[in-house]
PDB file of N, CA and C in Angstrom:
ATOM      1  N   UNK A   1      81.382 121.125 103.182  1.00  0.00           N
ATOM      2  CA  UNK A   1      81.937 119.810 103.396  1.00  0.00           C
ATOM      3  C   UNK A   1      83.112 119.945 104.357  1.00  0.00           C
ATOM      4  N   UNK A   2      83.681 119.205 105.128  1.00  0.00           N
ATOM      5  CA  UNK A   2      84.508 119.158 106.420  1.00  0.00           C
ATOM      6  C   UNK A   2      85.877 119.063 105.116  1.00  0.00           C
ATOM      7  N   UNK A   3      86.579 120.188 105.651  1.00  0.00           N
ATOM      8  CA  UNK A   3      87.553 120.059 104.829  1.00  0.00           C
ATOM      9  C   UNK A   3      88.613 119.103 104.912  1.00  0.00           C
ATOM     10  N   UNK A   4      88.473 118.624 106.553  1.00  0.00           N
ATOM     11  CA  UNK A   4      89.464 117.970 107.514  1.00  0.00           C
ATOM     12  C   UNK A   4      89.585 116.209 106.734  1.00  0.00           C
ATOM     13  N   UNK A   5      88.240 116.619 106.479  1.00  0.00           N
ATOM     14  CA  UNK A   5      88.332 114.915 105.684  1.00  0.00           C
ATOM     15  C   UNK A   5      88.950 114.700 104.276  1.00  0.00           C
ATOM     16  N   UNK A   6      88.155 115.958 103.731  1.00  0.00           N
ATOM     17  CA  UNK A   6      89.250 115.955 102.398  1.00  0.00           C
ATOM     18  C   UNK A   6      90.733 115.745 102.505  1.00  0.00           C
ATOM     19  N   UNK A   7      91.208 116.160 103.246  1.00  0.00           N
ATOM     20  CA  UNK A   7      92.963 116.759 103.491  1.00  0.00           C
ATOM     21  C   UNK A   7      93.525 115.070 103.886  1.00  0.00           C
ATOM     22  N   UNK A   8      92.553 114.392 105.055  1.00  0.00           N
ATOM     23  CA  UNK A   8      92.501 113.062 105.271  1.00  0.00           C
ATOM     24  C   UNK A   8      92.705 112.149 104.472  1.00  0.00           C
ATOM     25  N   UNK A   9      91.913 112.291 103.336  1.00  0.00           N
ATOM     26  CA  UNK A   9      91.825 111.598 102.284  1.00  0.00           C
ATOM     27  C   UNK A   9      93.194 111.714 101.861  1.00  0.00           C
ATOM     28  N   UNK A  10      93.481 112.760 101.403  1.00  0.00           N
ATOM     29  CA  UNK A  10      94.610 113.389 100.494  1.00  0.00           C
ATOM     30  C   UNK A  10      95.678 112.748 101.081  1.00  0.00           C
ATOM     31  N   UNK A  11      95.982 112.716 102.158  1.00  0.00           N
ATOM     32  CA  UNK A  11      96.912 112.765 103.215  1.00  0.00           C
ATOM     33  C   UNK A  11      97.140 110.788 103.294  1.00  0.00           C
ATOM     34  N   UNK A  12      95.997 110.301 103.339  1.00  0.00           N
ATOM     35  CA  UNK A  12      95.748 108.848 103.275  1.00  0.00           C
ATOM     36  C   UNK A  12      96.670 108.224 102.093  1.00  0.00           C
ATOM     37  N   UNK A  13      95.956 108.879 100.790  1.00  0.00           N
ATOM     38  CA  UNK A  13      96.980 108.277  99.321  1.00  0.00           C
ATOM     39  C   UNK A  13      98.145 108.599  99.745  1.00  0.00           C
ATOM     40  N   UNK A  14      98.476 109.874  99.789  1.00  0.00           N
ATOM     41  CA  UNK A  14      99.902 109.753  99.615  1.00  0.00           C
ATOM     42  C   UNK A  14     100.971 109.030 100.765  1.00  0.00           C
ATOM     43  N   UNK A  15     100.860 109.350 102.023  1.00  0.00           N
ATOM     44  CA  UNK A  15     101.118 107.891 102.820  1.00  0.00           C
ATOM     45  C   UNK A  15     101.034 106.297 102.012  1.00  0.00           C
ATOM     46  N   UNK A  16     100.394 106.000 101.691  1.00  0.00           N
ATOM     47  CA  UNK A  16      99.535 105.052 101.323  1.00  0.00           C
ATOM     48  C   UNK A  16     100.971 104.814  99.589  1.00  0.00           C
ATOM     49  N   UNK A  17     101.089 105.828  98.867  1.00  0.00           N
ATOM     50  CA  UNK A  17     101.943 105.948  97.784  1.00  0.00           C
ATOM     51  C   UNK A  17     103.449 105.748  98.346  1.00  0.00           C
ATOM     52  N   UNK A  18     103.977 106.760  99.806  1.00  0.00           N
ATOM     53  CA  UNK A  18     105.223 106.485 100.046  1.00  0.00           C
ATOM     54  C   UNK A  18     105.172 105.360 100.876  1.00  0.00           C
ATOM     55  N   UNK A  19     104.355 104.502 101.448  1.00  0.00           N
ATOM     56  CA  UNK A  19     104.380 102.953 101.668  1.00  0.00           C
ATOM     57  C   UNK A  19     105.216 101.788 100.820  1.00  0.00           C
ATOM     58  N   UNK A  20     104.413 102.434  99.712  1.00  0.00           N
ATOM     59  CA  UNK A  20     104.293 101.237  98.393  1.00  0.00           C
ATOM     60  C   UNK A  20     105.746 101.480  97.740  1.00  0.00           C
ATOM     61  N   UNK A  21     105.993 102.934  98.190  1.00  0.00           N
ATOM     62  CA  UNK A  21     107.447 103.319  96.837  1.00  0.00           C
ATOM     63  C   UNK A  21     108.577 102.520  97.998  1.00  0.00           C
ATOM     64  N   UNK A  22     108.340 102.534  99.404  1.00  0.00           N
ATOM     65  CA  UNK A  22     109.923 102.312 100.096  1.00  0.00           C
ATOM     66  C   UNK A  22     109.245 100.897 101.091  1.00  0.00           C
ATOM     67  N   UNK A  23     108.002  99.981 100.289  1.00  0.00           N
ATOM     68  CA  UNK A  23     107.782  98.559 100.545  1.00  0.00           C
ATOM     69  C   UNK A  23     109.081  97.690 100.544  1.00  0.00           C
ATOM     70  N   UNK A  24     109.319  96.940 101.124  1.00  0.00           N
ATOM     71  CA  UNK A  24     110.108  95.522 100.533  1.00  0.00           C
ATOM     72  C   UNK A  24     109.746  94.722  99.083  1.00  0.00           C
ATOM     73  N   UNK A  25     111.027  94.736  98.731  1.00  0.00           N
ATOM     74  CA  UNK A  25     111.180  94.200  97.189  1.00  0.00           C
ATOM     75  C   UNK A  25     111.511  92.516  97.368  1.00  0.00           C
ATOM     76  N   UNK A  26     110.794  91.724  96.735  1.00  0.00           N
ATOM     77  CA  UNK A  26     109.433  91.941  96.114  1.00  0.00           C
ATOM     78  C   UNK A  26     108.101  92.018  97.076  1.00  0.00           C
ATOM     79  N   UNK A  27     107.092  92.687  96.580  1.00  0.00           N
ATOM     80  CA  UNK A  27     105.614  92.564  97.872  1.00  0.00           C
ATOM     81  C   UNK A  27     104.767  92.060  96.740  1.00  0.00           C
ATOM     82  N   UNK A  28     104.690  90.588  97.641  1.00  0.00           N
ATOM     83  CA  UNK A  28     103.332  90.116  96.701  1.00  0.00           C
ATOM     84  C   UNK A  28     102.389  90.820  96.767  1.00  0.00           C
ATOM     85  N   UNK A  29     101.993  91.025  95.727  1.00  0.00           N
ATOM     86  CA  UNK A  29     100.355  91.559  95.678  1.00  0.00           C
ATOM     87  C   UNK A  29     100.793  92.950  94.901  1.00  0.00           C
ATOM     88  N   UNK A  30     102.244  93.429  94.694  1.00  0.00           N
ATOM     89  CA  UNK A  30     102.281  95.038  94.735  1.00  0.00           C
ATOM     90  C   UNK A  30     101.159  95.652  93.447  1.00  0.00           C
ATOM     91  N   UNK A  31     101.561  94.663  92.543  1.00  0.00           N
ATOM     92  CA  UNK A  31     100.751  95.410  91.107  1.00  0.00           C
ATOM     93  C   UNK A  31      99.419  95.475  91.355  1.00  0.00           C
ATOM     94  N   UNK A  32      98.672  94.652  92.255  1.00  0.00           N
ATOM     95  CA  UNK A  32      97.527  94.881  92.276  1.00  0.00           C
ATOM     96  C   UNK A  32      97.266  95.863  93.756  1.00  0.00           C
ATOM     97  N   UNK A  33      98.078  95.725  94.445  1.00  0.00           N
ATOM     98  CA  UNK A  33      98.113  96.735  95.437  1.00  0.00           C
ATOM     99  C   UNK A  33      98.389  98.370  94.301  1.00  0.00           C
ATOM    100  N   UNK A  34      99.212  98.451  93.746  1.00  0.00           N
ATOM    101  CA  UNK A  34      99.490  99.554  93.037  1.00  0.00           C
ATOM    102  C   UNK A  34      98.065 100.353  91.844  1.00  0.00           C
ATOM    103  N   UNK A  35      97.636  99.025  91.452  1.00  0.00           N
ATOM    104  CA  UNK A  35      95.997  99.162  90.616  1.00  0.00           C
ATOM    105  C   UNK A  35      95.175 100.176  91.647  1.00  0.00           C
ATOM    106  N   UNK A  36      94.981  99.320  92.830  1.00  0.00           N
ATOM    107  CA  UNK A  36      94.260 100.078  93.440  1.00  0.00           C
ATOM    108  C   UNK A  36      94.282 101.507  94.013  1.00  0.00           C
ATOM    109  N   UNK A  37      95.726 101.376  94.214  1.00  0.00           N
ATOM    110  CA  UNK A  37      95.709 102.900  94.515  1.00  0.00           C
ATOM    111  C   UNK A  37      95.709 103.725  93.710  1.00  0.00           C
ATOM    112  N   UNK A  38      96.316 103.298  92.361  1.00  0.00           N
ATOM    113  CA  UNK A  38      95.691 104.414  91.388  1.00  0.00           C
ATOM    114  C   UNK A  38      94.446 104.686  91.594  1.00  0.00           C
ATOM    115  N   UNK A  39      93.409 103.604  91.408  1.00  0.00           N
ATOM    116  CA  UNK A  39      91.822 103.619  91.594  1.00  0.00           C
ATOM    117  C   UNK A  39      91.315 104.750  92.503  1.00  0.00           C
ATOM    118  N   UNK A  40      91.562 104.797  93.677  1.00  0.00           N
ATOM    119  CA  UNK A  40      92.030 105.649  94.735  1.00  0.00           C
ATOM    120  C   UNK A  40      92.103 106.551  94.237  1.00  0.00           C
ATOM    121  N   UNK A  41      93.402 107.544  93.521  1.00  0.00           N
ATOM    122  CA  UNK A  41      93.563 108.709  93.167  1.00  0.00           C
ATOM    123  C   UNK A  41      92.862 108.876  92.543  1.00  0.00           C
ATOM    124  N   UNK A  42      92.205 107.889  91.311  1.00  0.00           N
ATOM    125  CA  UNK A  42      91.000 108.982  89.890  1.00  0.00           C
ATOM    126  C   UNK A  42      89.930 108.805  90.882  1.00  0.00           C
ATOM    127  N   UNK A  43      89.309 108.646  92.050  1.00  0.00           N
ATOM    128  CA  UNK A  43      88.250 108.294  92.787  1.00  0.00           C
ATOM    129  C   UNK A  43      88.775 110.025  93.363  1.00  0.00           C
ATOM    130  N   UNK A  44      90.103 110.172  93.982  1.00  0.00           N
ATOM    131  CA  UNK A  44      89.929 111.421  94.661  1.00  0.00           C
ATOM    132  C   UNK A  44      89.713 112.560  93.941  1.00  0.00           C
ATOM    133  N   UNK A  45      90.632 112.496  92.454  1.00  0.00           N
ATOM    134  CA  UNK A  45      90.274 113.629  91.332  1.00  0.00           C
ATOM    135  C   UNK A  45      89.303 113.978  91.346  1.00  0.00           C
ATOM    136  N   UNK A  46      88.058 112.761  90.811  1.00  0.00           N
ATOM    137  CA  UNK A  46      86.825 112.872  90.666  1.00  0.00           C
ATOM    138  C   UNK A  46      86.010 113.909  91.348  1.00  0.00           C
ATOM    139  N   UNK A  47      86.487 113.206  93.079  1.00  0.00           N
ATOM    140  CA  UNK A  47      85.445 114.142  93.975  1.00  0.00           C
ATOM    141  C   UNK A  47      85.719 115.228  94.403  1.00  0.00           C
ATOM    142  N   UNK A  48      87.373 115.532  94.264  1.00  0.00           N
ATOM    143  CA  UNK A  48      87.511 116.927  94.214  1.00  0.00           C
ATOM    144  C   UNK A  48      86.940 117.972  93.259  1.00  0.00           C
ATOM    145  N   UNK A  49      87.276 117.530  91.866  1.00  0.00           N
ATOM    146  CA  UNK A  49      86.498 118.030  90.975  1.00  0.00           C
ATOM    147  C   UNK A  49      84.914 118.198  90.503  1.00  0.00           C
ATOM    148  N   UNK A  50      84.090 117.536  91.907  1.00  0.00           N
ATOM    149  CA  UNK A  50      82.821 117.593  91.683  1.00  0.00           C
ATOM    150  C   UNK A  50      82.453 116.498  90.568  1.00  0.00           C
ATOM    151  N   UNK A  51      83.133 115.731  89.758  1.00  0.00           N
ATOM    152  CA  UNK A  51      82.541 114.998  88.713  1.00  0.00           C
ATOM    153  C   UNK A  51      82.040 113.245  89.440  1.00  0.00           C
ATOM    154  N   UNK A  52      81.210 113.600  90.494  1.00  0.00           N
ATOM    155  CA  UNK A  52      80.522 112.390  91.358  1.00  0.00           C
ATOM    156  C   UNK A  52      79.081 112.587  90.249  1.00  0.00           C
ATOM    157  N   UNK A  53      78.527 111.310  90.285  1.00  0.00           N
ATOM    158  CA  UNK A  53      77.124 111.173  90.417  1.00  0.00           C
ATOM    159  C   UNK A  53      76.713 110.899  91.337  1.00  0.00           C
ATOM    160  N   UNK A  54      75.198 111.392  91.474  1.00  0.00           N
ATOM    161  CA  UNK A  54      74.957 111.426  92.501  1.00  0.00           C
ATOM    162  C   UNK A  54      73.344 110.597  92.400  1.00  0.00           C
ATOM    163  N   UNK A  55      73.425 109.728  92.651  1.00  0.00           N
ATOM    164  CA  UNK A  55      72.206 108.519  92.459  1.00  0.00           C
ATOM    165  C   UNK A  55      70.665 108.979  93.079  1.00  0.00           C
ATOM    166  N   UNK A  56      71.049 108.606  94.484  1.00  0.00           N
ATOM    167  CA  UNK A  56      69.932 109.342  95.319  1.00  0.00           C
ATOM    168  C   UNK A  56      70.035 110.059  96.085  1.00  0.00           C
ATOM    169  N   UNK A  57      69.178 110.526  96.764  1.00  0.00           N
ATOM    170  CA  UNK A  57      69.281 111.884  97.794  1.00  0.00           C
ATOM    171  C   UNK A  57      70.363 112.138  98.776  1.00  0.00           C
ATOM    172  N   UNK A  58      70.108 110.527  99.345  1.00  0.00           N
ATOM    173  CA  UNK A  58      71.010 110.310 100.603  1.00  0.00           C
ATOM    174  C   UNK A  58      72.330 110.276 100.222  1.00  0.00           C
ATOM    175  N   UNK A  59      72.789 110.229  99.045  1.00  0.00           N
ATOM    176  CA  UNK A  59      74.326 109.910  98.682  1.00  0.00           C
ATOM    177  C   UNK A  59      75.106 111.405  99.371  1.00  0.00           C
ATOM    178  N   UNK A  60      76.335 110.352 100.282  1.00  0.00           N
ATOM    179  CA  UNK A  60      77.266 111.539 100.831  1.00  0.00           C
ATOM    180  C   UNK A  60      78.363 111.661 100.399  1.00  0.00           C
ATOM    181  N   UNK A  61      78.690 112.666  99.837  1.00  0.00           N
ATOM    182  CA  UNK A  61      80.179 112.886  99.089  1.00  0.00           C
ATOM    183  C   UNK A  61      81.202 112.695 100.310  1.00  0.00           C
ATOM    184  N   UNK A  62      81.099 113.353 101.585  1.00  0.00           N
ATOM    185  CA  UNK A  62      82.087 112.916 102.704  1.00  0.00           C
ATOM    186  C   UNK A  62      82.110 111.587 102.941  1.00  0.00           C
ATOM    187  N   UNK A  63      81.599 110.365 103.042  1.00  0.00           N
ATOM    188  CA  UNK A  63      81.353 108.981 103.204  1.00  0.00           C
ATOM    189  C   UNK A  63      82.380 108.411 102.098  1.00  0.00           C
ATOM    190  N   UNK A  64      82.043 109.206 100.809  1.00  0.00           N
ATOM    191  CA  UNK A  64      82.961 108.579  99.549  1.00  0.00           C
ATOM    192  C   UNK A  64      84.657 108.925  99.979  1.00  0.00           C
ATOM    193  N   UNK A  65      85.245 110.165 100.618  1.00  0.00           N
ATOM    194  CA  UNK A  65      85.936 110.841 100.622  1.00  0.00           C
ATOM    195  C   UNK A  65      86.448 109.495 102.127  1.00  0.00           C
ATOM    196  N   UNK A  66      85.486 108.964 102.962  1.00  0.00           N
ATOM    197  CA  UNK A  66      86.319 108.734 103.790  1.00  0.00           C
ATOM    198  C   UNK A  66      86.224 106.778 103.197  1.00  0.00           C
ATOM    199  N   UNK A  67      85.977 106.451 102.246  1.00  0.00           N
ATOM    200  CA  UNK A  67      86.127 105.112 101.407  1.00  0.00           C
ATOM    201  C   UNK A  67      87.288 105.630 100.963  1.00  0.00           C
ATOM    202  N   UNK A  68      87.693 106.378 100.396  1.00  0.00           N
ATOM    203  CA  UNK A  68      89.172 106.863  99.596  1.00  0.00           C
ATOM    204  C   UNK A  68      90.134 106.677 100.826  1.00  0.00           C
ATOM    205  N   UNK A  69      89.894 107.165 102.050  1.00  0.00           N
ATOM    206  CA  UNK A  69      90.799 106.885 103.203  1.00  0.00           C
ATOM    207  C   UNK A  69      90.904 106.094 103.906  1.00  0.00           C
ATOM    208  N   UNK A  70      89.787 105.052 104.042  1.00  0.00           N
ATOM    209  CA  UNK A  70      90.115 103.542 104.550  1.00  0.00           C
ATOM    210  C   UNK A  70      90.573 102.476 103.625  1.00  0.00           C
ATOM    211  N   UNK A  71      90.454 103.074 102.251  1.00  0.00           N
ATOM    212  CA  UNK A  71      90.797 102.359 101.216  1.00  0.00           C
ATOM    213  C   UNK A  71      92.151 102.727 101.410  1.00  0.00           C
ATOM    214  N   UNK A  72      93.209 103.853 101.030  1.00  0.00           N
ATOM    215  CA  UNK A  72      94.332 103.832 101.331  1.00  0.00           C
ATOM    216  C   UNK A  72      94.788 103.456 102.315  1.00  0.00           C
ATOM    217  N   UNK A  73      94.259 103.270 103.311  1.00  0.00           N
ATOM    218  CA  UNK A  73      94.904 102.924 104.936  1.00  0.00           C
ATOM    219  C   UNK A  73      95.231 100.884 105.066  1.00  0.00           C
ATOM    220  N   UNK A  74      94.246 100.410 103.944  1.00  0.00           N
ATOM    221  CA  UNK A  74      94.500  99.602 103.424  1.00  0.00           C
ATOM    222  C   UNK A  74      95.932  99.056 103.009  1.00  0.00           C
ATOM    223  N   UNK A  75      95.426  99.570 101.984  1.00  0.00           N
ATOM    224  CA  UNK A  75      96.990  99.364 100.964  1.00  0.00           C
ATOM    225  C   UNK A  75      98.317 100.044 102.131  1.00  0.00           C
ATOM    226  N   UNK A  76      98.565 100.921 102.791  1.00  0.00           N
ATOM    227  CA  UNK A  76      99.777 100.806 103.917  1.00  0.00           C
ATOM    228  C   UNK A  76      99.328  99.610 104.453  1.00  0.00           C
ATOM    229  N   UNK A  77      98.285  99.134 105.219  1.00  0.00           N
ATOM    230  CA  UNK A  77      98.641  97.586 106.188  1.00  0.00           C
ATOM    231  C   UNK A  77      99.195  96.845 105.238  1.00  0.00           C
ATOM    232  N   UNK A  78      98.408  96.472 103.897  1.00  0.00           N
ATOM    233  CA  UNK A  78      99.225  95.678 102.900  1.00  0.00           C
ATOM    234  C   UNK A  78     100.894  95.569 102.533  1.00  0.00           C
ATOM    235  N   UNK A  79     101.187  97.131 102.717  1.00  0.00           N
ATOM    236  CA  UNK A  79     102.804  97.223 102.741  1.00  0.00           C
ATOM    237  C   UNK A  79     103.750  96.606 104.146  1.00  0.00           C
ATOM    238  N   UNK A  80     102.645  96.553 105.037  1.00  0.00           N
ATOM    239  CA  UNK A  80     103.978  96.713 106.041  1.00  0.00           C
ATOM    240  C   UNK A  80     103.840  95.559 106.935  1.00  0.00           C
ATOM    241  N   UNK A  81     102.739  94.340 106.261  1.00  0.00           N
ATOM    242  CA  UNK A  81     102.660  92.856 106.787  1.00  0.00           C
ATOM    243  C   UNK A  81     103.980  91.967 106.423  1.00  0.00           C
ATOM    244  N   UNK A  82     104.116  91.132 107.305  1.00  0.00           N
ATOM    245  CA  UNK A  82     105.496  90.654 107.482  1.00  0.00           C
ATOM    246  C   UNK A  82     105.634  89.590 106.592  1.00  0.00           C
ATOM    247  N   UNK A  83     106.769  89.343 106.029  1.00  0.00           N
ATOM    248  CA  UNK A  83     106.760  88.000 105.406  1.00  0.00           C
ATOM    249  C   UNK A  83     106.408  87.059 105.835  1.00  0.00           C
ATOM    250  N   UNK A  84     105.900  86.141 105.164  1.00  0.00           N
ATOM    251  CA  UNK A  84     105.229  84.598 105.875  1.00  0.00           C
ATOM    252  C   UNK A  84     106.423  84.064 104.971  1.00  0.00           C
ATOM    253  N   UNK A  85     106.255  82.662 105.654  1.00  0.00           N
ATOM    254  CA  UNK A  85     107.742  81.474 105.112  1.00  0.00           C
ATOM    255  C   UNK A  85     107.988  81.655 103.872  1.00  0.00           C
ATOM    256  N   UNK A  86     106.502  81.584 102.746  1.00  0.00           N
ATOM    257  CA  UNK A  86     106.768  80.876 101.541  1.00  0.00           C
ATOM    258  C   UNK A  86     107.858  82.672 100.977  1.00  0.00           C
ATOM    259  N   UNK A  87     107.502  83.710 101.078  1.00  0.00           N
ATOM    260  CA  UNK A  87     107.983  84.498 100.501  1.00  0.00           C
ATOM    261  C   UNK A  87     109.787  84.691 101.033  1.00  0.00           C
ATOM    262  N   UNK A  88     109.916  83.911 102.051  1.00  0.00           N
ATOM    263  CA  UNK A  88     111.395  84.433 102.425  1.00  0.00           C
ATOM    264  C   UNK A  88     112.614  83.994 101.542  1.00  0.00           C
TER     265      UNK A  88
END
């Protein structure tokens, strides 16, 4: 497996974690922004640890690995969108 993506991944959450820790107080959405990235981490445990199922043939553990990293890349845009009126 491309290790480069794993590390990506890895590299994605935690960016993605020091986003959320030094966000603007308050960020709508944070708790559920914060849900998800947990989600995120037991998603990366998982596939580090091999504990994926694996459905059908075609299933790619790198594909999952790079959902974990567009998924975190996420949650940073979420941190660093600008206030709109109602929140100021």
């Amino acid at each position: 497996m491309g290790t480069s993506v794993r590390a990506r991944a890895h590299a994605a959450v935690t960016a993605a974690r020091n986003d959320l820790l030094w966000a603007r107080s308050p960020l709508p959405g944070r708790f559920a922004l914060e849900a998800r990235l947990n989600a995120l981490g037991d998603r990366l445990r998982e596939l580090d640890a091999g504990r994926v199922e694996l459905v059908e043939d075609g299933d790619d553990v790198i594909e999952w690995y790079r959902e974990v990293e567009a998924g975190a890349a996420e949650v940073c845009d979420a941190t660093s969108l600008p206030l709109s009126y109602g929140d100021r």
